[in-house]
Protein backbone atom coordinates (compact mmCIF):
# COMPACT_ATOMS: atom_id res chain seq x y z
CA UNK A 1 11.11 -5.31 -15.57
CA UNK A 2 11.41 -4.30 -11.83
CA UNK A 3 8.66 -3.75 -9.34
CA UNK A 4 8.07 0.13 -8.51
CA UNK A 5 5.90 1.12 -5.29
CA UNK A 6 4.34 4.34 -5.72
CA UNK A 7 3.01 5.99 -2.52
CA UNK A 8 -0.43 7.45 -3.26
CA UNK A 9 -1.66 8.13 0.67
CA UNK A 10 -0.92 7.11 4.41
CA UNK A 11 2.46 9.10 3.88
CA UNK A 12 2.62 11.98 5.72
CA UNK A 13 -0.59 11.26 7.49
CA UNK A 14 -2.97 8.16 9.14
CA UNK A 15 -5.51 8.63 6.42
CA UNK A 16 -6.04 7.62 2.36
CA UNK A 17 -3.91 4.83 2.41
CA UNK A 18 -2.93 3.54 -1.09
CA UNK A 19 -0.37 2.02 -2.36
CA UNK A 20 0.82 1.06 -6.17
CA UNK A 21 2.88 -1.50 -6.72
CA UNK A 22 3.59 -1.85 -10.71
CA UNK A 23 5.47 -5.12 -12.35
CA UNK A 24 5.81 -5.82 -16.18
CA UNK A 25 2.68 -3.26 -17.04
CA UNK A 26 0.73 -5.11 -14.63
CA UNK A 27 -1.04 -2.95 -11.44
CA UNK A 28 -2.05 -3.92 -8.68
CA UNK A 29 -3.07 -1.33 -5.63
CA UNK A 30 -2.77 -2.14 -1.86
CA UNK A 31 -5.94 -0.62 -0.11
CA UNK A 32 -7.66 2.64 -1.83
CA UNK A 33 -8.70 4.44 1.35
CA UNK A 34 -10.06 8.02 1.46
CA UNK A 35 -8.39 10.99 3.08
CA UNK A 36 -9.18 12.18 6.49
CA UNK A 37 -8.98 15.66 8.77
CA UNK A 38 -7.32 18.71 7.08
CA UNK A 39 -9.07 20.46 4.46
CA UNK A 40 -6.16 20.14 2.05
CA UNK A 41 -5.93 16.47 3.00
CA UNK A 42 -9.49 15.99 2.19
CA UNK A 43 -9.58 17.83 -1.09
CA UNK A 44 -7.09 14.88 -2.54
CA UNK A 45 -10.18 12.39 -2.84
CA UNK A 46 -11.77 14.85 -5.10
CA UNK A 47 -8.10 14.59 -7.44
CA UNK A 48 -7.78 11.98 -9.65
CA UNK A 49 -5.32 9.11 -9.19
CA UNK A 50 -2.74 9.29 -11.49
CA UNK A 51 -3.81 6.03 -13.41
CA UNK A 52 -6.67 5.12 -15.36
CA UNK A 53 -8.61 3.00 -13.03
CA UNK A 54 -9.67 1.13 -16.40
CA UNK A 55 -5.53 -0.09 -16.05
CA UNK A 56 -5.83 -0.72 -12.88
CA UNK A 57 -5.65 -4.83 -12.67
CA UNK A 58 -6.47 -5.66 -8.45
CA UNK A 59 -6.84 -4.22 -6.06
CA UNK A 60 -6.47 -5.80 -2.12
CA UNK A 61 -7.92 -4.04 1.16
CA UNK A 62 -6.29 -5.17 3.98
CA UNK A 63 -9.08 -4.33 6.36
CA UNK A 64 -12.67 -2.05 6.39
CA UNK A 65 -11.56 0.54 7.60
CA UNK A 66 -12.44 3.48 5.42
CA UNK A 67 -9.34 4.54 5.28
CA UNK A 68 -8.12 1.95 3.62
CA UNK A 69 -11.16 1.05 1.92
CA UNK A 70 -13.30 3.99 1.01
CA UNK A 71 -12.15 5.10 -1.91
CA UNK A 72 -12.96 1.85 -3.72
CA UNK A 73 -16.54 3.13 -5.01
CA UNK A 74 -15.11 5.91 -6.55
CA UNK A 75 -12.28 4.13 -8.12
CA UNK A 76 -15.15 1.69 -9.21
CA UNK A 77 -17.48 4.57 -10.04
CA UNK A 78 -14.28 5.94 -12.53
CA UNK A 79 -13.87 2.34 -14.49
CA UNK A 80 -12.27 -0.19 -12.51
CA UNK A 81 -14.12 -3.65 -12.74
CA UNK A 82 -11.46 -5.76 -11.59
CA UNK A 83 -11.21 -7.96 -8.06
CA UNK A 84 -11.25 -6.59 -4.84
CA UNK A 85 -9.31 -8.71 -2.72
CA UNK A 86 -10.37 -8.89 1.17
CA UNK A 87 -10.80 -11.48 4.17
CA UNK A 88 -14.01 -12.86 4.36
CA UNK A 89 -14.41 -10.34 7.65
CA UNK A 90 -13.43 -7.73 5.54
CA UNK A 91 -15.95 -8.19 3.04
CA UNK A 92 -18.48 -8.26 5.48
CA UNK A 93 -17.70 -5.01 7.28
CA UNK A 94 -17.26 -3.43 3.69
CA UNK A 95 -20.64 -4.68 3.48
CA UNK A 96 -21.82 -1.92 6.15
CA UNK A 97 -19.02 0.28 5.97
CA UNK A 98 -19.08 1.89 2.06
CA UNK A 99 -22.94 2.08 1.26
CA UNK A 100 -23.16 4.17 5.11
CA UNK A 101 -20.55 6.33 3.84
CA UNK A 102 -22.35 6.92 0.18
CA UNK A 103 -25.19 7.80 2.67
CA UNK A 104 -23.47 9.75 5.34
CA UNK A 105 -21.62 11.71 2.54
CA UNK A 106 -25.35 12.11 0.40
CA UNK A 107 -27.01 13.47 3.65
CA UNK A 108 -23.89 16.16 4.40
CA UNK A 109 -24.30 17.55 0.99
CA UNK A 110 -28.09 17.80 1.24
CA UNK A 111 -28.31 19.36 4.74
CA UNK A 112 -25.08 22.11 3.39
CA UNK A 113 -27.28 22.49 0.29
CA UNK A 114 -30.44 23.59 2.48
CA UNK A 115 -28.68 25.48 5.03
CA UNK A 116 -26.29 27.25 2.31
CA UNK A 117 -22.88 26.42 4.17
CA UNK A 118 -21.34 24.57 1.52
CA UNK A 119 -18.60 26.90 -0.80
CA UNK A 120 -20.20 25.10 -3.75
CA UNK A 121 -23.37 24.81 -5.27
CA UNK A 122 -24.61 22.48 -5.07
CA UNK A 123 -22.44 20.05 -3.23
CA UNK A 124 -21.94 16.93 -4.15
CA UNK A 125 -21.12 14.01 -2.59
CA UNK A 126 -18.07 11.56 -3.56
CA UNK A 127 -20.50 8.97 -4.16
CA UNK A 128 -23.63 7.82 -3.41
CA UNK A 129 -24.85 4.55 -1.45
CA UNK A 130 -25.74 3.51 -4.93
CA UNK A 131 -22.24 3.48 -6.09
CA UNK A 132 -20.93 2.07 -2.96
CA UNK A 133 -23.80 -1.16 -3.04
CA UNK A 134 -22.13 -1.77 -6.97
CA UNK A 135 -18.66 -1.41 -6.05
CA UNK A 136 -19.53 -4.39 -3.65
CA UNK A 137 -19.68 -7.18 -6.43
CA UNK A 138 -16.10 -6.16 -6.62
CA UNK A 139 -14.99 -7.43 -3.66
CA UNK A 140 -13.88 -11.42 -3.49
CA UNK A 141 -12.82 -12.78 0.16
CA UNK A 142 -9.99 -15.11 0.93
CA UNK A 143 -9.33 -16.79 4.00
CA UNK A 144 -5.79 -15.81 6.01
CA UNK A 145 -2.97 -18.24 5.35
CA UNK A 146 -4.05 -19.25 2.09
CA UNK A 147 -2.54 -17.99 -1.19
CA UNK A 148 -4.01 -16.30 -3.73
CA UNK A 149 -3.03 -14.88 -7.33
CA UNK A 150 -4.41 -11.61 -7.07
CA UNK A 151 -3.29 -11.23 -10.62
CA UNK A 152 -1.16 -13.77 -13.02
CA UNK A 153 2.34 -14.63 -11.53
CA UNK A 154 1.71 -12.50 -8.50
CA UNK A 155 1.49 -14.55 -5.22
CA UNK A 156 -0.29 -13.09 -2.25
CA UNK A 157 -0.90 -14.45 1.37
CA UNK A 158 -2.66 -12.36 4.15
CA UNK A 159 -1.70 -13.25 7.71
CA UNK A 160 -3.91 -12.05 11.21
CA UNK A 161 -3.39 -8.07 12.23
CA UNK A 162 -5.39 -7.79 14.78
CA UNK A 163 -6.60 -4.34 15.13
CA UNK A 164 -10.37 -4.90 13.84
CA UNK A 165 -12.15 -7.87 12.74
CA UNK A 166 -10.96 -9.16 9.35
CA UNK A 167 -7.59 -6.88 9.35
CA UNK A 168 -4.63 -8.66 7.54
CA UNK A 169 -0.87 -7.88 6.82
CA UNK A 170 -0.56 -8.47 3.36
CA UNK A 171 2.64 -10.78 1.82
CA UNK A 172 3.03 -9.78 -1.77
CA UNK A 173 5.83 -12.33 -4.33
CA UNK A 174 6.22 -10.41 -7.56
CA UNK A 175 8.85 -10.33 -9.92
CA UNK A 176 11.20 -12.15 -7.43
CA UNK A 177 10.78 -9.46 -4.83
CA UNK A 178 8.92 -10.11 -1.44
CA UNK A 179 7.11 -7.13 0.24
CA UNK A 180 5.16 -7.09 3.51
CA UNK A 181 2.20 -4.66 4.08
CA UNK A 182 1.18 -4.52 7.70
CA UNK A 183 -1.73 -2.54 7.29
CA UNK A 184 -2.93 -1.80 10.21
CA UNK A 185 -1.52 -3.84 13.43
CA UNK A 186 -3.61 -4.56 16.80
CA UNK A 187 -2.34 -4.51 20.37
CA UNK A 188 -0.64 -7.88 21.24
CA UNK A 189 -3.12 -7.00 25.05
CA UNK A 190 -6.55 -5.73 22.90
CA UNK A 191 -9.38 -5.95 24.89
CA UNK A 192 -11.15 -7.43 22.20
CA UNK A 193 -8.99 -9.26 19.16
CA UNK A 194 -6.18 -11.23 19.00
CA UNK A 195 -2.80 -10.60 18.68
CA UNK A 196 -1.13 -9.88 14.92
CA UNK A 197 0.27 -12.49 13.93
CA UNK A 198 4.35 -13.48 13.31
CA UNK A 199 5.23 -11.34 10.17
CA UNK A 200 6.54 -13.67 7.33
CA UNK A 201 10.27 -12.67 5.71
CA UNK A 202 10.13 -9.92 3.48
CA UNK A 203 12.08 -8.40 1.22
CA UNK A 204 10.73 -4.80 1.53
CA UNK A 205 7.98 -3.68 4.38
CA UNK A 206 5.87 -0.95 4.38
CA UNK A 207 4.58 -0.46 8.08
CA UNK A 208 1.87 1.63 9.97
CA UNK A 209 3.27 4.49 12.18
CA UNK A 210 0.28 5.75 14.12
CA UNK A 211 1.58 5.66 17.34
CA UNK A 212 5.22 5.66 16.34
CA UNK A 213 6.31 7.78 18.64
CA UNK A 214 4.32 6.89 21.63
CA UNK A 215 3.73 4.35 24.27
CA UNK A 216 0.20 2.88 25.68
CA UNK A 217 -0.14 2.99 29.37
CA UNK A 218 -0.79 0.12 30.80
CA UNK A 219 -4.19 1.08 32.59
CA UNK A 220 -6.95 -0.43 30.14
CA UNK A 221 -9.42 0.69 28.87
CA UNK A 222 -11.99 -0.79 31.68
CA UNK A 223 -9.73 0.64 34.65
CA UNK A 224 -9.85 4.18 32.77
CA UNK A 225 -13.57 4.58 31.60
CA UNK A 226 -15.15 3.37 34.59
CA UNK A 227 -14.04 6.94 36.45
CA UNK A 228 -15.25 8.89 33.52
CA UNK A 229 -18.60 7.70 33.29
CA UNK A 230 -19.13 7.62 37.18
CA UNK A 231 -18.40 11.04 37.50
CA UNK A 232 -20.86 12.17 34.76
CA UNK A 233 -23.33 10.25 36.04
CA UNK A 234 -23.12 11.48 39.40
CA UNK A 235 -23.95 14.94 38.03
CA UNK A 236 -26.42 14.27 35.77
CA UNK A 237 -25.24 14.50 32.80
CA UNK A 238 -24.58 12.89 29.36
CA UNK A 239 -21.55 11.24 28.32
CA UNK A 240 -21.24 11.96 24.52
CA UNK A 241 -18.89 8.96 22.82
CA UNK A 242 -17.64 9.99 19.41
CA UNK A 243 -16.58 5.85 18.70
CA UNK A 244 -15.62 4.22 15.55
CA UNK A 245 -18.45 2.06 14.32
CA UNK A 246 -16.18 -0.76 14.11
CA UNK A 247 -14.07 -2.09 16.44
CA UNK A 248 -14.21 0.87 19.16
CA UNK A 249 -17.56 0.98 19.57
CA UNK A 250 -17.41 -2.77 20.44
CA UNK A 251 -14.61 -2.20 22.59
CA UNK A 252 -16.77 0.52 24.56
CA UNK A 253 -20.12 -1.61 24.60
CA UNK A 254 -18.08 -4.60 26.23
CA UNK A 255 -15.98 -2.67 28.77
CA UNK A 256 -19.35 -0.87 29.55
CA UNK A 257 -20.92 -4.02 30.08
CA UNK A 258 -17.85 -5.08 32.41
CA UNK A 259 -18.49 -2.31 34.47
CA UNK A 260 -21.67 -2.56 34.88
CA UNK A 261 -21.74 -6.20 35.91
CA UNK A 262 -19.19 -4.83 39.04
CA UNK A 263 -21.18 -2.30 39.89
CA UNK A 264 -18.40 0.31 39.43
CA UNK A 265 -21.41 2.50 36.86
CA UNK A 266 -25.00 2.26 38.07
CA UNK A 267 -26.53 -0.86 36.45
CA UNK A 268 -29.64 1.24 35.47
CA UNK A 269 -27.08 3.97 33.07
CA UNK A 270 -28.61 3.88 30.01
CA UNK A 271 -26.52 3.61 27.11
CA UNK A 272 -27.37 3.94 23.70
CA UNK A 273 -25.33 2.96 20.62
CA UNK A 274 -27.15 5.69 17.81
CA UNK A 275 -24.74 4.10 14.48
CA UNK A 276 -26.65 1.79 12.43
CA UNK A 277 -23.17 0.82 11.07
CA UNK A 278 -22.11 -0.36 14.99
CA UNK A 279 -25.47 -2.09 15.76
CA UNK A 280 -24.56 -4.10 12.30
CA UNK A 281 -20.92 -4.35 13.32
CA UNK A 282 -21.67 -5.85 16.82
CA UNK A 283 -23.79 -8.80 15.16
CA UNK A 284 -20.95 -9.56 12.79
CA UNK A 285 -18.90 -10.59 15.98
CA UNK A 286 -21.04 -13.39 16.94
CA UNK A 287 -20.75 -14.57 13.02
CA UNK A 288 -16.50 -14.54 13.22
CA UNK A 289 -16.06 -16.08 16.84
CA UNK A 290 -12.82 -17.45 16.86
CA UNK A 291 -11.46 -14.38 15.29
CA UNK A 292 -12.10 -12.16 18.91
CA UNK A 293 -11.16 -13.00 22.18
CA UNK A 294 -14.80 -12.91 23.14
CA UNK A 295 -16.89 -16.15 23.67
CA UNK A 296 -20.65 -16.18 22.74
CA UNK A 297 -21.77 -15.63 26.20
CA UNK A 298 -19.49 -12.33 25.87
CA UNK A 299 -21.31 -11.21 22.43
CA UNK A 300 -24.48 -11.45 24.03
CA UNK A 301 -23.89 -9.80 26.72
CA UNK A 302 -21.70 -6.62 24.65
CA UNK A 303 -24.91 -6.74 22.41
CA UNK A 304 -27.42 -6.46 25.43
CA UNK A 305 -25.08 -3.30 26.99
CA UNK A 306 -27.13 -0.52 25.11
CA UNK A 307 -30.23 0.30 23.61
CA UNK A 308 -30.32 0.41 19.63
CA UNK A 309 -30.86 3.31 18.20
CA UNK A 310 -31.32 2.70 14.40
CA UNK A 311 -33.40 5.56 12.83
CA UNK A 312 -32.83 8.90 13.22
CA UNK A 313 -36.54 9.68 14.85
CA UNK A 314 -35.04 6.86 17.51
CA UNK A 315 -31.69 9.41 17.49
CA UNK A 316 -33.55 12.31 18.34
CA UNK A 317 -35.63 10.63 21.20
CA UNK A 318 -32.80 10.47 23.28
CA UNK A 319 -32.40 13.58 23.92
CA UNK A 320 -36.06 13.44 25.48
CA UNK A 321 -34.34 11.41 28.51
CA UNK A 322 -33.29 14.22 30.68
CA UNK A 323 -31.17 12.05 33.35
CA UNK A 324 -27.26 10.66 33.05
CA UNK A 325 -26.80 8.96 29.91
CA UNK A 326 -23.81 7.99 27.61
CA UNK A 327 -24.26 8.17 23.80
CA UNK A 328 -22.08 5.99 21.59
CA UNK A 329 -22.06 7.30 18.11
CA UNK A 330 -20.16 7.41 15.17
CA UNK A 331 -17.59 8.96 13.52
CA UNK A 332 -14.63 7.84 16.16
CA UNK A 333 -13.22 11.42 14.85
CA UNK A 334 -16.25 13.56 14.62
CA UNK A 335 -16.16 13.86 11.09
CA UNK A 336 -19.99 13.19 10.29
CA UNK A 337 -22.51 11.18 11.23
CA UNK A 338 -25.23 11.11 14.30
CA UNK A 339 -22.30 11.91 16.80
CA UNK A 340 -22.68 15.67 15.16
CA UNK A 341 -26.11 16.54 16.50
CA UNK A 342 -25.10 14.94 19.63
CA UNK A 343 -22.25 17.23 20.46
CA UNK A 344 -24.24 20.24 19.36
CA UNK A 345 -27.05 19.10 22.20
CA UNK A 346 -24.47 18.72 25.07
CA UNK A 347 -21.39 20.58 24.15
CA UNK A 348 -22.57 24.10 25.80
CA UNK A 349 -23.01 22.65 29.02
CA UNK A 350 -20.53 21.24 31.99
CA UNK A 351 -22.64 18.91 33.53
CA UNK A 352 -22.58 17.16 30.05
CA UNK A 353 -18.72 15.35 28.92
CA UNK A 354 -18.06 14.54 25.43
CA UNK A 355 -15.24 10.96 25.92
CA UNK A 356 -12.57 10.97 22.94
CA UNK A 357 -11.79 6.91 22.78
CA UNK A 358 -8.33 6.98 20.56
CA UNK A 359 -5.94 8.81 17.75
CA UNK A 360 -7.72 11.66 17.01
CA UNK A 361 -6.54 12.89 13.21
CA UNK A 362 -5.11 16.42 13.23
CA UNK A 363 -7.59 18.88 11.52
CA UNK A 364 -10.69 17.02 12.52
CA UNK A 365 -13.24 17.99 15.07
CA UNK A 366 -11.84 15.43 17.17
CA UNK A 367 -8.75 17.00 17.62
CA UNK A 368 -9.96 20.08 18.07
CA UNK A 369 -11.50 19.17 21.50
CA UNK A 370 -8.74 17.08 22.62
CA UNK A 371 -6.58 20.21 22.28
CA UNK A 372 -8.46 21.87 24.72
CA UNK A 373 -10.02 24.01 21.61
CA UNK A 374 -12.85 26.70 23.16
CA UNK A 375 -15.07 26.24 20.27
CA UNK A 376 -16.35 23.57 18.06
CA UNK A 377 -17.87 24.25 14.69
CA UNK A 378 -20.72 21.92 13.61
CA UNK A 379 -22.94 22.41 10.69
CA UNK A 380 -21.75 25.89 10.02
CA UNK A 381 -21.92 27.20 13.11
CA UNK A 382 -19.50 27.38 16.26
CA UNK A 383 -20.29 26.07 19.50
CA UNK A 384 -18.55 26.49 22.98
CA UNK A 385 -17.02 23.63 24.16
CA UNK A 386 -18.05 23.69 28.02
CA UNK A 387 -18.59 20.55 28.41
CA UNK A 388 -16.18 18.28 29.86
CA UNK A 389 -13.29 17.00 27.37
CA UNK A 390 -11.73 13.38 28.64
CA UNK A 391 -9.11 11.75 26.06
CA UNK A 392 -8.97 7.99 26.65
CA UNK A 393 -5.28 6.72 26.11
CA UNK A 394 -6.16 3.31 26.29
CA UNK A 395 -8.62 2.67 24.14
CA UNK A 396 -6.24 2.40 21.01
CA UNK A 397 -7.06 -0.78 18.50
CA UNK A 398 -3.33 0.63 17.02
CA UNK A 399 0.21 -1.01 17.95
CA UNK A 400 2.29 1.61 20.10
CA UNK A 401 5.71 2.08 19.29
CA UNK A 402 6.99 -0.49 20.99
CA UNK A 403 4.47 -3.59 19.95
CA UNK A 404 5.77 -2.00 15.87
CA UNK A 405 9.62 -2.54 16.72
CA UNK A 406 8.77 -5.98 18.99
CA UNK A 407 6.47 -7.37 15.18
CA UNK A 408 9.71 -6.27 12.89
CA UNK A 409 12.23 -7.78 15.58
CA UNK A 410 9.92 -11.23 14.95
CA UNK A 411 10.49 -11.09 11.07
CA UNK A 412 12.93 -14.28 10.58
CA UNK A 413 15.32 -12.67 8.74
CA UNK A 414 16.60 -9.00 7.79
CA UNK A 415 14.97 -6.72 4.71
CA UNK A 416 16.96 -4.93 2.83
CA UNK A 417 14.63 -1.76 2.83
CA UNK A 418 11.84 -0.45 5.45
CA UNK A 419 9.36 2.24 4.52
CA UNK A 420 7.31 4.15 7.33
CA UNK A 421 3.52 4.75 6.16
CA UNK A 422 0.48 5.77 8.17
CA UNK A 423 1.36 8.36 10.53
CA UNK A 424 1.34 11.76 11.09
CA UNK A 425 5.02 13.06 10.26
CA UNK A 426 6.50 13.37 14.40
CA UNK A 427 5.20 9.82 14.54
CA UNK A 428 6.71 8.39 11.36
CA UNK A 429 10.11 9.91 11.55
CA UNK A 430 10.29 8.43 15.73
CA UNK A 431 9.70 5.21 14.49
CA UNK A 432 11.84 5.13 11.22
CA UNK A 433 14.53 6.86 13.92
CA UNK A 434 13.75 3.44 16.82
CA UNK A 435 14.23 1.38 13.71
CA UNK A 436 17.34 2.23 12.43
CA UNK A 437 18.81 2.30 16.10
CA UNK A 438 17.35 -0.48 17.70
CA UNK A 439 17.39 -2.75 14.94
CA UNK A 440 20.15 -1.23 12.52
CA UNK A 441 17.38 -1.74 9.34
CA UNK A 442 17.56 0.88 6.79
CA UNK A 443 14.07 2.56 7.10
CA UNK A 444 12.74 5.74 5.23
CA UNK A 445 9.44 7.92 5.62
CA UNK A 446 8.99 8.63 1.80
CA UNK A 447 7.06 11.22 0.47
CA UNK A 448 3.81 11.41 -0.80
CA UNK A 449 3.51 10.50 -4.28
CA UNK A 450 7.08 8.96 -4.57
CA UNK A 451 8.10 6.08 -6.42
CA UNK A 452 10.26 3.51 -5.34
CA UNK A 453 11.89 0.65 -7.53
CA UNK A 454 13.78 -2.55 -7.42
């Protein structure tokens, strides 16, 4: 009658998180994300799970992000009609978030199907917006710090990450075992949301390891885009801003703002934000003040920094404006979305700079340019990459490896076992290694698919 963990994704990589925890043929899974980057990586959300989402009991997200939330329409889509456990942030975003990626992923299979670049025919997408808009009556929001019974005898609490609105650590009492799940933790200095909160005594933790084996400088993110977008402008050019629709893009649309209110970018730069999802996203922080930094004065003004760009005939306007210009468009990675067509207008040419604002995921267009890669293949075809290529350190929403140590070293008391999730494998195995020598805790980087019991 123990309670086994079973480590279906973020192990071994940042994407697909999903985690089983199993007590006394009860199941329960901790966010059902979908996989990211590599090729290999991305052919796992086509694999079945090995349950029966009809067996499947709960399920709890700890935050929007899609991935750690977007496999849940599939899942749903297979049989599972039970609770989806989120903050009432959370439920929001995943409001925006899945039915944009039913529709992101319905529009990439119908544009390979007419241009004959897909390796199957047809393709197909995971799911469709359809799916994604049912899989929403799943959902059922919770406010931090109060507990919840996610299924009979099982006691759950989330507590403030940080990171993006609505992201919680997750406290989990079943079958006399304790277990904390970070998901994903903020920056204790984010430009935009609040610190993570204390973590609670655990038993057993499973923590993120994204930047596990790095350190943020301490220039922000203001200091270091203001240079950037001067110098484009000066030449004429167009910024290009792969962002993540949530969080980032915010992040971006306020510093801009910032600069532009010192005069450090011309006040007349015109900015567009082309992501439905982050024109959405930007309204739901004026909705969840007090859960930001930002006041409503700020809101307004981070709403009023760019022109919205909804459809796509408004998408492929902008490119009519010949002058300087900076684009902010989703995916933060490069993986789909508007941000595609973008990079195919103004990657060729070196007037033009393309600004990568955080972790890029290894196998994804993303990282591709930050490595300095010569070509760039969108929609089938390769493009030269002569535009200018300028990585952003500071604009991570992620914990470095420091803040990570500094939120265990808070726990009040010791756990008997650390696990090491969410990062790419350099990253996990540099934190695990800081853990066990800075804080003498037994930490492991399991393996994907493994099974641990207690």
């Amino acid at each position: 009658m123990g309670v086994h963990i079973t480590f279906l994704g973020g192990t071994g990589t940042v994407t697909g998180s999903k985690f089983l925890v199993e007590h006394a043929g009860q199941r329960l899974l901790v966010d059902c994300g979908l996989f990211q980057g590599y090729k290999q990586l991305r052919l796992r959300n086509r694999q079945p799970l090995p349950l029966d989402p009809r067996q499947l009991g709960a399920v709890v997200l700890t935050h929007a992000h899609l991935d750690h939330s977007g496999h849940l329409p599939l899942l749903a889509k297979e049989g599972f009609h039970g609770k989806a456990w989120v903050t009432p942030a959370t439920r929001d975003l995943a409001h925006i978030l899945l039915p944009d990626s039913g529709h992101i992923q319905e529009e990439d299979a119908a544009f390979a199907n007419r241009h004959g670049f897909s390796r199957h025919s047809p393709a197909l997408p995971l799911y469709t917006e359809d799916d994604a808009r049912r899989s929403l009556k799943l959902l059922h929001a919770v406010p931090v710090q109060e507990a919840f019974e996610p299924l009979p005898g099982w006691v759950a609490l989330f507590s403030g990450a940080g990171h993006i609105l609505g992201a919680a650590s997750l406290l989990l009492e079943v079958g006399g075992r304790r277990i904390l799940f970070s998901g994903d933790l903020g920056r204790p200095d984010d430009l935009l949301m609040k610190p993570p909160e204390a973590p609670p005594a655990a038993d057993t933790v499973l923590i993120e390891s994204t930047y596990g084996d790095r350190e943020h400088p301490r220039e922000d993110l203001i200091a270091e885009l203001g240079p950037a977008l001067t110098r484009v402008a000066a030449r004429g050019g167009t910024a290009v801003v792969p962002v993540f629709a949530v969080g980032r893009a915010q992040a971006l649309l306020h510093a801009i703002a910032e600069l532009k209110s010192r005069h450090t970018i011309p006040p007349s730069l015109p900015i567009y934000l082309d992501s439905p999802m982050a024109i959405h996203t930007t309204e739901l922080f004026r909705q969840h003040l007090g859960e930001h930094r930002l006041d409503a004065a700020q809101c307004r003004q981070m709403a009023h920094a760019a022109t919205y760009t909804a459809t796509p005939d408004q998408s492929r306007a902008i490119a009519m404006n010949h002058g300087p210009k900076v684009i902010l468009a989703a995916s933060g990675m490069a993986t789909g979305g508007r941000v595609l067509h973008h990079l195919a207008q103004y990657l060729g040419d070196h007037r033009h700079m393309v600004v990568l604002t955080g972790y890029q995921a290894p196998g994804t267009r993303g990282a591709t340019l930050a490595a300095g890669g010569s070509h760039l293949r969108l929609h089938g075809q390769d493009h030269p990459v002569r535009a200018e290529v300028v990585q952003l350190q500071s604009a991570s929403a992620h914990a470095d490896a420091g803040q990570l140590v500094a939120w265990l070293r808070a726990m009040p008391s010791r756990p008997e076992q650390v696990f090491v999730v969410h990062g790419d494998p350099s990253a996990s195995d540099a934190l695990r290694l800081r853990i066990d020598r800075e804080l003498r805790w037994r930490a492991t980087v399991p393996e994907h698919g493994a099974t641990w019991s207690a």
